[in-house]
Protein backbone atom coordinates (compact mmCIF):
# COMPACT_ATOMS: atom_id res chain seq x y z
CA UNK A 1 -27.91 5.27 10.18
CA UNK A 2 -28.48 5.55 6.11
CA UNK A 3 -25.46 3.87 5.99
CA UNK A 4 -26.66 1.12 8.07
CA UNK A 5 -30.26 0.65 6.06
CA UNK A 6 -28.31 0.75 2.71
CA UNK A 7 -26.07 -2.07 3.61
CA UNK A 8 -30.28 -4.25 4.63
CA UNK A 9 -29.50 -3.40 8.39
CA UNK A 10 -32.56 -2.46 10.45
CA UNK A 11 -32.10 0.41 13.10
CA UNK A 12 -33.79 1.02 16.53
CA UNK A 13 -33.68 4.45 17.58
CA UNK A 14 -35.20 5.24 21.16
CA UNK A 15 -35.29 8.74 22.92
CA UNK A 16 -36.71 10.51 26.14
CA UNK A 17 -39.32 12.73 23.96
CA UNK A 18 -40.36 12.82 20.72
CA UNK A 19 -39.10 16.50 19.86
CA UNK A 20 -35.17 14.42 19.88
CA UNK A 21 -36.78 11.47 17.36
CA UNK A 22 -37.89 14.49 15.38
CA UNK A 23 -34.77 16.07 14.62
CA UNK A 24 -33.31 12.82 13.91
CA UNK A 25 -36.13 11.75 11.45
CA UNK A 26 -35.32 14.98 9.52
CA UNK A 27 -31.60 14.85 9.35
CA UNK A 28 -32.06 11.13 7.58
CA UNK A 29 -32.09 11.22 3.75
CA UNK A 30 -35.25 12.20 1.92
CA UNK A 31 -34.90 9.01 -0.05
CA UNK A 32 -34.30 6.82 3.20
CA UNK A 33 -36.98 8.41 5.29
CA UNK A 34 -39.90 7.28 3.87
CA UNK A 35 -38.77 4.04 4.57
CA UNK A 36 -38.48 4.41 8.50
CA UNK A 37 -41.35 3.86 10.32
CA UNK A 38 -41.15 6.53 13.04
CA UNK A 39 -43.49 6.53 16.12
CA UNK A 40 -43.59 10.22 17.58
CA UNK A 41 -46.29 10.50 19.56
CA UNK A 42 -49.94 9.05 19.54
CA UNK A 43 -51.82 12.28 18.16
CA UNK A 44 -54.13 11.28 15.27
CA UNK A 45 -51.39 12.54 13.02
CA UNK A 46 -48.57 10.20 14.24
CA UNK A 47 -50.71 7.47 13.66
CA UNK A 48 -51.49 8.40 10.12
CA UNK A 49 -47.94 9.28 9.41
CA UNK A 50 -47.09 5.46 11.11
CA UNK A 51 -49.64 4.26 8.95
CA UNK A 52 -48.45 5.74 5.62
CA UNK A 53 -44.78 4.69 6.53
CA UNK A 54 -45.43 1.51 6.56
CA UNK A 55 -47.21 1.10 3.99
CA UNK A 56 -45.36 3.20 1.41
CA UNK A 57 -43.90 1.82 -1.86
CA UNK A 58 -41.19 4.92 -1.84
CA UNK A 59 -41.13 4.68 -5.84
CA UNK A 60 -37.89 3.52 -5.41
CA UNK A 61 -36.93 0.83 -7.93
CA UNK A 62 -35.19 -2.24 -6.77
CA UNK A 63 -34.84 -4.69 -9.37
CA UNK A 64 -32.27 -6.55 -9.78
CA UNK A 65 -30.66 -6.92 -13.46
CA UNK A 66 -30.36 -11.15 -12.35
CA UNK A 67 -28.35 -12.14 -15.75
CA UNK A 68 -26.16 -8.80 -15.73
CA UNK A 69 -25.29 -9.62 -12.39
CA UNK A 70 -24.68 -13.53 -12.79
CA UNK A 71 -22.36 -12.39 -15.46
CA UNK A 72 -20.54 -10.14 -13.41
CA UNK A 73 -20.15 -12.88 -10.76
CA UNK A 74 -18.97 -15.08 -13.63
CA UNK A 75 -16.43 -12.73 -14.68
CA UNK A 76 -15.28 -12.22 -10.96
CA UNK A 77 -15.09 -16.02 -10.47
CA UNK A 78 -12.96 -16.28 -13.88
CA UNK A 79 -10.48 -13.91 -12.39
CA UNK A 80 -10.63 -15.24 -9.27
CA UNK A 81 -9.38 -18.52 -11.10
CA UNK A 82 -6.62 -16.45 -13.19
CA UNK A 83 -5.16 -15.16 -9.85
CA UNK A 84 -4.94 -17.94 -8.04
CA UNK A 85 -3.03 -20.09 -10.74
CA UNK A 86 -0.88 -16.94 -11.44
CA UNK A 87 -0.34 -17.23 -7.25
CA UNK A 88 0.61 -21.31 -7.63
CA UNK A 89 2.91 -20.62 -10.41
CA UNK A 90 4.85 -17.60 -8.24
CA UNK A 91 4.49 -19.80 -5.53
CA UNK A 92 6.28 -22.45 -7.71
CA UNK A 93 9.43 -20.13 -9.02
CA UNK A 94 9.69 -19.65 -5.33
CA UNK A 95 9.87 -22.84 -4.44
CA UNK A 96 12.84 -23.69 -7.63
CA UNK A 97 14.67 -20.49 -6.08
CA UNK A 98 15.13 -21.99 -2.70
CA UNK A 99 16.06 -24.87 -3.89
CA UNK A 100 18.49 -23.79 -6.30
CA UNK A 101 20.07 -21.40 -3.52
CA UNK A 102 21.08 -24.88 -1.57
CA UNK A 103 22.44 -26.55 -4.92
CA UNK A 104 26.26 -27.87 -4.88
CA UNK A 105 27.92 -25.53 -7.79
CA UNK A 106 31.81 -26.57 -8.74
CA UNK A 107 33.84 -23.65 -8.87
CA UNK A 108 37.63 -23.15 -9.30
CA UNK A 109 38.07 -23.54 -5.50
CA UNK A 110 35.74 -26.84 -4.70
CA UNK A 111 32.42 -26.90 -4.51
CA UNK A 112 29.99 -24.26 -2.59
CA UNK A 113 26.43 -23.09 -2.40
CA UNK A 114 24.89 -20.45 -4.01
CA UNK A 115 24.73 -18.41 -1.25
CA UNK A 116 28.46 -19.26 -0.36
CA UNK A 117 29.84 -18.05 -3.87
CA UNK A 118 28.04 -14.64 -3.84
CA UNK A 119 28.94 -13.92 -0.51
CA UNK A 120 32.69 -14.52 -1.13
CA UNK A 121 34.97 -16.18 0.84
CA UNK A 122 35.60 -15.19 4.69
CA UNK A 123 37.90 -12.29 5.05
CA UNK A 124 40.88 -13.60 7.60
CA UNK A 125 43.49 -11.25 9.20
CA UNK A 126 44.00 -7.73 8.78
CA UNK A 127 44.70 -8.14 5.09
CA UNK A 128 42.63 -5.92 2.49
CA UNK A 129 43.56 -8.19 -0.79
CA UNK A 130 40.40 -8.55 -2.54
CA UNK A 131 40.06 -12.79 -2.57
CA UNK A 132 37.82 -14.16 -4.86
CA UNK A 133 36.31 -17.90 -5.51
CA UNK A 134 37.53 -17.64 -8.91
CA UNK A 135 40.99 -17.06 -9.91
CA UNK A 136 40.73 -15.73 -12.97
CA UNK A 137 38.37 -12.74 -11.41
CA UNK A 138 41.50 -11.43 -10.17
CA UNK A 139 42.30 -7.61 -10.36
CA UNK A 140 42.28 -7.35 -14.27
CA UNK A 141 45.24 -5.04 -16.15
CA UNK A 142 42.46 -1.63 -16.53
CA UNK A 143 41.76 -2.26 -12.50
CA UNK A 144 45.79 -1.80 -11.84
CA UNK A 145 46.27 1.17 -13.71
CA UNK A 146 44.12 3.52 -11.40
C-alpha cells in the first residue's frame, strides 16, 4: 500500500470488523499514516480521529525545486538527443556493412563477394589440399618445413 500512495495512487481498503482495519492502519508507515483517512468505527473517537485525518497538513514538505527539475529534464532531453544520433549513425555503419558484404571484389580467381572470399572456395572430393582464392596464399616455405 505505501508503495501505492508514494507513486499518487489512492487505496480502498475494506474489512469485516474494524479490529482487521486496525492492524492494517498500524503496520502502514508513520509518515504515510497520517495521510489515510481511516474509518474504524463510529465511537466519538473515530470520528475525531476521521476528522483530524483529513484535515492534517502531516508537516511533510512537498515542494517542488521547478527550475532544478526543468534542468534536469533539459539535461535528460539533451541526452536523449545524443543517443539517438549516436543510434542513426550505428544504424548507418550497419547499413555500409551490408552493403559492402554484397560488393563485386576482383580477386586472382574472378570476381566474388565478400562473403564468398572469406568463406573460401567449396571443398570437392575427398581431397584435403588446402585451396585458396588467391594463389599466392599458397602453403609458404616456413608452413612446409613442419
Amino acid at each position: 500500500m505505501s508503495h501505492l500512495v508514494a507513486q499518487g495512487e489512492r487505496v480502498l481498503v475494506t474489512a469485516q470488523n474494524d479490529q482487521a482495519l486496525t492492524v492494517l492502519r498500524d503496520k502502514i508507515l508513520e509518515v504515510l499514516r497520517d495521510l489515510s483517512i481511516a474509518v474504524l468505527g463510529s465511537s466519538p473517537a473515530a470520528m475525531e480521529e476521521l476528522r483530524s485525518s483529513s484535515s492534517v497538513d502531516a508537516g511533510l514538505d512537498l515542494s517542488l525545486d521547478t527550475a532544478a527539475q526543468e534542468r534536469r529534464i533539459s539535461e535528460l532531453g539533451a541526452r536523449i538527443d545524443e543517443l539517438r544520433e549516436s543510434l542513426r549513425r550505428t544504424d548507418l555503419d550497419l547499413v555500409e556493412a551490408l552493403r559492402s558484404e554484397q560488393r563485386e571484389l576482383e580477386i586472382p580467381t574472378g570476381p566474388a563477394r565478400a562473403r564468398e572470399v572469406a568463406e573460401g572456395p567449396p571443398v570437392t572430393g575427398t581431397s584435403t589440399s588446402s585451396a585458396t582464392p588467391f594463389p599466392s596464399a599458397a602453403r609458404s616455405p616456413s608452413a612446409s618445413r613442419r
